[in-house]
Structure formats: C-alpha cells, structure tokens
C-alpha atoms as a PDB file:
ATOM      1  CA  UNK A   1      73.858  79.139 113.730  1.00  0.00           C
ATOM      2  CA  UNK A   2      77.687  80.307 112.883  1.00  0.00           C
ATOM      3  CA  UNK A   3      75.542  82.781 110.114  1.00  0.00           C
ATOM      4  CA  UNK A   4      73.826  84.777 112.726  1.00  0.00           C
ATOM      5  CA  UNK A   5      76.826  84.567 115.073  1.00  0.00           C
ATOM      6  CA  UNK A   6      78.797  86.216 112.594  1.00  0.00           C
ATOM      7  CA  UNK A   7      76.123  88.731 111.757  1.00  0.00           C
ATOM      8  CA  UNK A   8      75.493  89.648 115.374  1.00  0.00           C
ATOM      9  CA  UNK A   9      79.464  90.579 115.462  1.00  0.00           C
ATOM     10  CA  UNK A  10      81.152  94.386 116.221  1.00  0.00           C
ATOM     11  CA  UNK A  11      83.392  96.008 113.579  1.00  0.00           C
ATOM     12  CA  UNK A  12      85.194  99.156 114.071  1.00  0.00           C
ATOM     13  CA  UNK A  13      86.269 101.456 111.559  1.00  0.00           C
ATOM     14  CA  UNK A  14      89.045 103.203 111.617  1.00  0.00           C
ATOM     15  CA  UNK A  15      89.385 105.361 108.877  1.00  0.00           C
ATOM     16  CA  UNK A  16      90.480 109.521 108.794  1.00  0.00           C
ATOM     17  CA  UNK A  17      88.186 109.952 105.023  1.00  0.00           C
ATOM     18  CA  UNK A  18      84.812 110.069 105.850  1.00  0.00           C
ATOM     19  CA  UNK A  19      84.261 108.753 102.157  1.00  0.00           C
ATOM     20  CA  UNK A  20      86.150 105.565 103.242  1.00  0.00           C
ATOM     21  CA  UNK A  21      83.953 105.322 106.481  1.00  0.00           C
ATOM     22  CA  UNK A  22      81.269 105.203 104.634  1.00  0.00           C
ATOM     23  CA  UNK A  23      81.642 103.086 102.075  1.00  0.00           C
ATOM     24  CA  UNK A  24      82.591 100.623 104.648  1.00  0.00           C
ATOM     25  CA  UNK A  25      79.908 101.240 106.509  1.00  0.00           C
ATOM     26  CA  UNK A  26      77.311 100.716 104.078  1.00  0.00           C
ATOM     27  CA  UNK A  27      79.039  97.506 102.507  1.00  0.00           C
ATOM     28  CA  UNK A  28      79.012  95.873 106.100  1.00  0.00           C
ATOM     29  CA  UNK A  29      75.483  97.020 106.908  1.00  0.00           C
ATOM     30  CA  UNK A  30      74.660  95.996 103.066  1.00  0.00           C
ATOM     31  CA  UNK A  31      75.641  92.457 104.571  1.00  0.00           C
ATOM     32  CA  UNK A  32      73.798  92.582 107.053  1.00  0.00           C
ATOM     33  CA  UNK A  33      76.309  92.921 109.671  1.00  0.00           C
ATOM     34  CA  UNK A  34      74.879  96.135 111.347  1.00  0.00           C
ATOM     35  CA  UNK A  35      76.695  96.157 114.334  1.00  0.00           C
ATOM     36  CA  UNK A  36      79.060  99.090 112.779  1.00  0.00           C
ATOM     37  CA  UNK A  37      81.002 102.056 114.498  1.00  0.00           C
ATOM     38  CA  UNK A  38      83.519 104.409 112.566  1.00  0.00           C
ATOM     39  CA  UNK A  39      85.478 106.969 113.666  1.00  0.00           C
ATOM     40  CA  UNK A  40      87.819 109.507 111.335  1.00  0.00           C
ATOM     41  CA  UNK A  41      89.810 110.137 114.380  1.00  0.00           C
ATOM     42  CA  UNK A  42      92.477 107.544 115.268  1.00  0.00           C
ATOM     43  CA  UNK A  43      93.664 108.717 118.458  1.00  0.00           C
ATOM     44  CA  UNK A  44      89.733 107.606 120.074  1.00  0.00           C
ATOM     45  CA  UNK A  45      90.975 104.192 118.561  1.00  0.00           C
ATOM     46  CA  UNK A  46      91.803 102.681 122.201  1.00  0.00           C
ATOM     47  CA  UNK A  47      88.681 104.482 123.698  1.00  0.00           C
ATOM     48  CA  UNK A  48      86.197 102.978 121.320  1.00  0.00           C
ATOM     49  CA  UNK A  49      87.919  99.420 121.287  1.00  0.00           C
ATOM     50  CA  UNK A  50      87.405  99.316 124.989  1.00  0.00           C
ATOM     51  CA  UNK A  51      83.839 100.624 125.182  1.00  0.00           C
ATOM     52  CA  UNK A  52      82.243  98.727 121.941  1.00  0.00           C
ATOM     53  CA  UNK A  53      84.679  95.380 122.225  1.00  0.00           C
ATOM     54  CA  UNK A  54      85.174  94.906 118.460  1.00  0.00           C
ATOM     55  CA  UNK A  55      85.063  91.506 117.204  1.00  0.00           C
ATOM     56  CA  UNK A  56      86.978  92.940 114.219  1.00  0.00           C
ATOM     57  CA  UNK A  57      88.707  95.933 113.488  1.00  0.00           C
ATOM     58  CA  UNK A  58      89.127  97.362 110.631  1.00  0.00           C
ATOM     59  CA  UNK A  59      92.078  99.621 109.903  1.00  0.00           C
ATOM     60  CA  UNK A  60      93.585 102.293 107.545  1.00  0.00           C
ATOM     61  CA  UNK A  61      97.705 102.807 107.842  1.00  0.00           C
ATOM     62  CA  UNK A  62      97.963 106.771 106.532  1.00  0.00           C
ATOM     63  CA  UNK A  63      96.212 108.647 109.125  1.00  0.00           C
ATOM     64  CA  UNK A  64      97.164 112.046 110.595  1.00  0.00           C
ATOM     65  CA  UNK A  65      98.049 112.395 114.134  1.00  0.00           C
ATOM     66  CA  UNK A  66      98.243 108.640 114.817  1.00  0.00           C
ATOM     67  CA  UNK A  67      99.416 106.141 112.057  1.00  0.00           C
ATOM     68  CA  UNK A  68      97.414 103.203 111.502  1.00  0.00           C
ATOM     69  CA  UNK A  69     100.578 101.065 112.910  1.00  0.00           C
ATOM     70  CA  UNK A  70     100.850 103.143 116.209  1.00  0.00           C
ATOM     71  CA  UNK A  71      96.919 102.109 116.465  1.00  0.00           C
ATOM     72  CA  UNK A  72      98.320  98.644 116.074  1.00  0.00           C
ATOM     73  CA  UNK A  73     101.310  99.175 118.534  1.00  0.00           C
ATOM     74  CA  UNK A  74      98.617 100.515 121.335  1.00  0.00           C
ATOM     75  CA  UNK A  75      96.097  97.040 120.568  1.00  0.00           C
ATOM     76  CA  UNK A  76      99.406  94.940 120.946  1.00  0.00           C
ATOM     77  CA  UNK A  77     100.183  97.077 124.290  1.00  0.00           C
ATOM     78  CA  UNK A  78      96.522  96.525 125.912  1.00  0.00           C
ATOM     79  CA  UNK A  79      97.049  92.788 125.015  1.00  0.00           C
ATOM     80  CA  UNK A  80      95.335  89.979 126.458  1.00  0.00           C
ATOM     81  CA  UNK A  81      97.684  87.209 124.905  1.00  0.00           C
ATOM     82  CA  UNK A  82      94.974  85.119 125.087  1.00  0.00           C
ATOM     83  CA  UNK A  83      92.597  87.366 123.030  1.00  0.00           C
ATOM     84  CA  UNK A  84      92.090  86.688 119.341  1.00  0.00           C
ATOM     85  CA  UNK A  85      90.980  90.288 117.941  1.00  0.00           C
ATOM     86  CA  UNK A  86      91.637  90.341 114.429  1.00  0.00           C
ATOM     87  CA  UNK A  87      92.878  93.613 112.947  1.00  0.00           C
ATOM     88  CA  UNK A  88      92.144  93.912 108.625  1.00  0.00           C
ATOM     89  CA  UNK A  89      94.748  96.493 107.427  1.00  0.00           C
ATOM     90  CA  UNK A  90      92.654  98.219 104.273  1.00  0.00           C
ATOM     91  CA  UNK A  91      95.403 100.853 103.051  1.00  0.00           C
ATOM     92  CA  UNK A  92      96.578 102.631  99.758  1.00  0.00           C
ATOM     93  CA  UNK A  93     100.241 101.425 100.655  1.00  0.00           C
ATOM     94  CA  UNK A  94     100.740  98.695  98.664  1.00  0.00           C
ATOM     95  CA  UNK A  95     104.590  98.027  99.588  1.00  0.00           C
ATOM     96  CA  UNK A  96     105.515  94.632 101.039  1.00  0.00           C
ATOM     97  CA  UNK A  97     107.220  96.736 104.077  1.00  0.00           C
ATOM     98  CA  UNK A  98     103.840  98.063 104.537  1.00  0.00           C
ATOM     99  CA  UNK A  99     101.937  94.379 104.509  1.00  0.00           C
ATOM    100  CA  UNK A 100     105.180  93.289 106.466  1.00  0.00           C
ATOM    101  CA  UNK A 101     105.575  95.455 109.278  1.00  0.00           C
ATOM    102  CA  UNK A 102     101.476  95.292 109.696  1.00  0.00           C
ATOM    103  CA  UNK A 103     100.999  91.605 110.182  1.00  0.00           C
ATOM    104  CA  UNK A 104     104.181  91.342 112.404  1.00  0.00           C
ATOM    105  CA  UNK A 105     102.170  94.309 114.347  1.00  0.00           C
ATOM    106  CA  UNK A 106      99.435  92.103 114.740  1.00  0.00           C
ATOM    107  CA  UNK A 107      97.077  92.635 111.948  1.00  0.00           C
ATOM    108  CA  UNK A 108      95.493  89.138 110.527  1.00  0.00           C
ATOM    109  CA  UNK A 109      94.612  90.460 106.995  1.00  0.00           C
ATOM    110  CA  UNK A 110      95.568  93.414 104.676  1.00  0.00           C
ATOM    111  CA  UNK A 111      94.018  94.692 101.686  1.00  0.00           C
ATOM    112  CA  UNK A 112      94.937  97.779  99.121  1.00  0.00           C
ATOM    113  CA  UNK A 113      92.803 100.484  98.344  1.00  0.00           C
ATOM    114  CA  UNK A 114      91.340 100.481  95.484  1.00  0.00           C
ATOM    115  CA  UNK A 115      89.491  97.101  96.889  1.00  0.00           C
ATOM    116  CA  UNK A 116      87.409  94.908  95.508  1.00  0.00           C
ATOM    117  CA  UNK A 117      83.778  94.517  97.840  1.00  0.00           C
ATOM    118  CA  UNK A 118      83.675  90.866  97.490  1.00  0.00           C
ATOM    119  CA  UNK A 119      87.033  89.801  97.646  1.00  0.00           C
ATOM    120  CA  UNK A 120      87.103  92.382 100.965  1.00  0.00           C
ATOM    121  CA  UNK A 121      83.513  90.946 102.131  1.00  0.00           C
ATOM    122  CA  UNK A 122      84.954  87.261 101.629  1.00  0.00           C
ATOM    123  CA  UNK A 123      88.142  88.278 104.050  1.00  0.00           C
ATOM    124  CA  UNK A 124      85.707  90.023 106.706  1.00  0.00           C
ATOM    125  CA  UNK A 125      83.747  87.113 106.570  1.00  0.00           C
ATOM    126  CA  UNK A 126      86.858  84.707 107.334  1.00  0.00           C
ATOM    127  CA  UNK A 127      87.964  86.782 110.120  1.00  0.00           C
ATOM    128  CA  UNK A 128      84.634  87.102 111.383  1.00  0.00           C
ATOM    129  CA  UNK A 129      84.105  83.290 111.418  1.00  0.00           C
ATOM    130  CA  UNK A 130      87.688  82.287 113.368  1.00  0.00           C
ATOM    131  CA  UNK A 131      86.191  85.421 115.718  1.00  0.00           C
ATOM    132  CA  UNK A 132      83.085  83.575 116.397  1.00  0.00           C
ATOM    133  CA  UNK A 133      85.380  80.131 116.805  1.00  0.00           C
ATOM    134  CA  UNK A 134      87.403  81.286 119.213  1.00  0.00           C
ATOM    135  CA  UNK A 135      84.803  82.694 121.518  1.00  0.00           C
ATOM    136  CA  UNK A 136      82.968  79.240 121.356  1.00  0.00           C
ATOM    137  CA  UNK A 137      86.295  77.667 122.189  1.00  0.00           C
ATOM    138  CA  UNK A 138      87.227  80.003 125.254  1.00  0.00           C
ATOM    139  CA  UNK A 139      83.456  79.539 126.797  1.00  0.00           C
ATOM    140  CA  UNK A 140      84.225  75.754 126.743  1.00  0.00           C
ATOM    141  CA  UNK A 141      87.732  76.572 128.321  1.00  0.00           C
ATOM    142  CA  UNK A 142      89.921  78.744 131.242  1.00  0.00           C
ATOM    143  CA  UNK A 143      91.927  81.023 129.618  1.00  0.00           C
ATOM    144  CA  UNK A 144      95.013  79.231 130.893  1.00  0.00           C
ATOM    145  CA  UNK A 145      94.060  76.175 128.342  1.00  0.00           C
ATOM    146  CA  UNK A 146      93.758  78.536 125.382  1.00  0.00           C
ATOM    147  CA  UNK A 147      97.204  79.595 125.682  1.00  0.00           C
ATOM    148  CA  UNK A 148      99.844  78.500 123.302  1.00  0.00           C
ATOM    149  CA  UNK A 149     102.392  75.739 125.213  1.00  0.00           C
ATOM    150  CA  UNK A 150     104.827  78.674 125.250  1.00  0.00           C
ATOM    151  CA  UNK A 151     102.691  81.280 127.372  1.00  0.00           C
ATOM    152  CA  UNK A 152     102.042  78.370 130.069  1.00  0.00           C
ATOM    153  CA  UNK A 153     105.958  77.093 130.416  1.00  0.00           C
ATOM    154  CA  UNK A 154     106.659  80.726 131.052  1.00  0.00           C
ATOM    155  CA  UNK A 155     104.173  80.989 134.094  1.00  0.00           C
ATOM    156  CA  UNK A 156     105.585  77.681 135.618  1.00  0.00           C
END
C-alpha cells in the first residue's frame, strides 16, 4: 500500500541545466515515480508549486535570476505551518554554510552534485514516505491537532 502511495506522489524539479532536469527526470521516472514536472526557470517556482501541489520538491541552489534559497524563502512565505512539503537541496555547493543556511530555510535533505543515484533515490524515497505519512495522519485529524504545542498556545 505505502509502495504505490509513494509512487503515485508529485516531484518538482527545479533545476536551470536542462542536463540536470533530465537526468532527474529519467532517474525518478526510471523508479517508477512518473508523476514528474521540471522547469529550468526558477522564478515559475511558486506558479508550478501551486498548480501541480508537489509532494516533494526538488531543488538546485546556483540558479540565475532567482537563487535556489530565495525559491526556499518564497515556499517558507506561502507557508501553511501545518504543511509538511519537503524540499531536497541537490547543489554543487558543497560548503557547510550552504547545507546550513538551506535546512534552516526549510529544506529537509541536501545532496552535492556529483550524486550518487542510489544514495539520492534512497533520500527521495525517505522523504517521499514521511510525505505519504503525514497526509494519512492529517486525513485522520483537523489541522489544529497536527500543530506542534507551540503553534496552538499562540492561538489561545
């Protein structure tokens, strides 16, 4: 059951190389997971996340025109606090500041390019999984119970 849940998810691709996009492409669909959408053009980031509804997102950090962390900056900004979207950082910026300031951004994962496919299929897997996990848990509850004790002593 949790295997074709997982297959049936969305990934997004964001990625300015076309070479990258497809090599992602073709590993996910490779998978099976052919639920895929790319785009080479980060500034339709937003756009796309709000008309495909990614269960995963998939992310490169040296882009033209918008950064991969402003991409990150604009998910945090449309936030549903209660929303568990995760983000996989896949970037040739392998400095700790770079891992650093992208998980305190919001990603849940980040990988350096050169990458190795399994050790990048195991980690979309993972995410893909607590995806799935969460979206069982929040049909069997209201938002408000999802939300950590901090979010509901604020609203009181």
């Amino acid at each position: 059951m949790m295997e074709n849940e997982v297959l049936a998810s969305r990934i997004l691709i964001i990625d300015d190389q076309p070479a990258n996009l497809r090599l992602l492409e073709d590993m996910f669909i490779g998978e099976g997971l052919t639920h895929v959408v790319g785009t080479t053009d980060a500034r339709t980031a937003l756009d796309l996340f709000n008309a495909f509804d990614p269960d995963l997102i998939v992310l490169d950090l040296m882009m033209p025109d918008l950064d991969g962390y402003a991409v990150l900056e604009r998910l945090k900004r449309r936030g549903d606090p209660y929303d568990f979207r995760p983000v996989l950082v896949i970037t040739a910026d392998a400095t700790a500041e770079a891992k650093r300031r992208s998980l305190a951004l919001g990603a849940k994962d980040f990988l350096t390019k050169p990458f190795d496919t399994l050790e990048a299929m195991l980690r979309v897997w993972n995410l893909l999984e607590t995806r799935v996990l969460y979206k069982r848990l929040q049909a069997l509850a209201p938002k408000e119970d999802l939300a950590p004790q901090s979010y509901r002593s604020r609203a009181s």
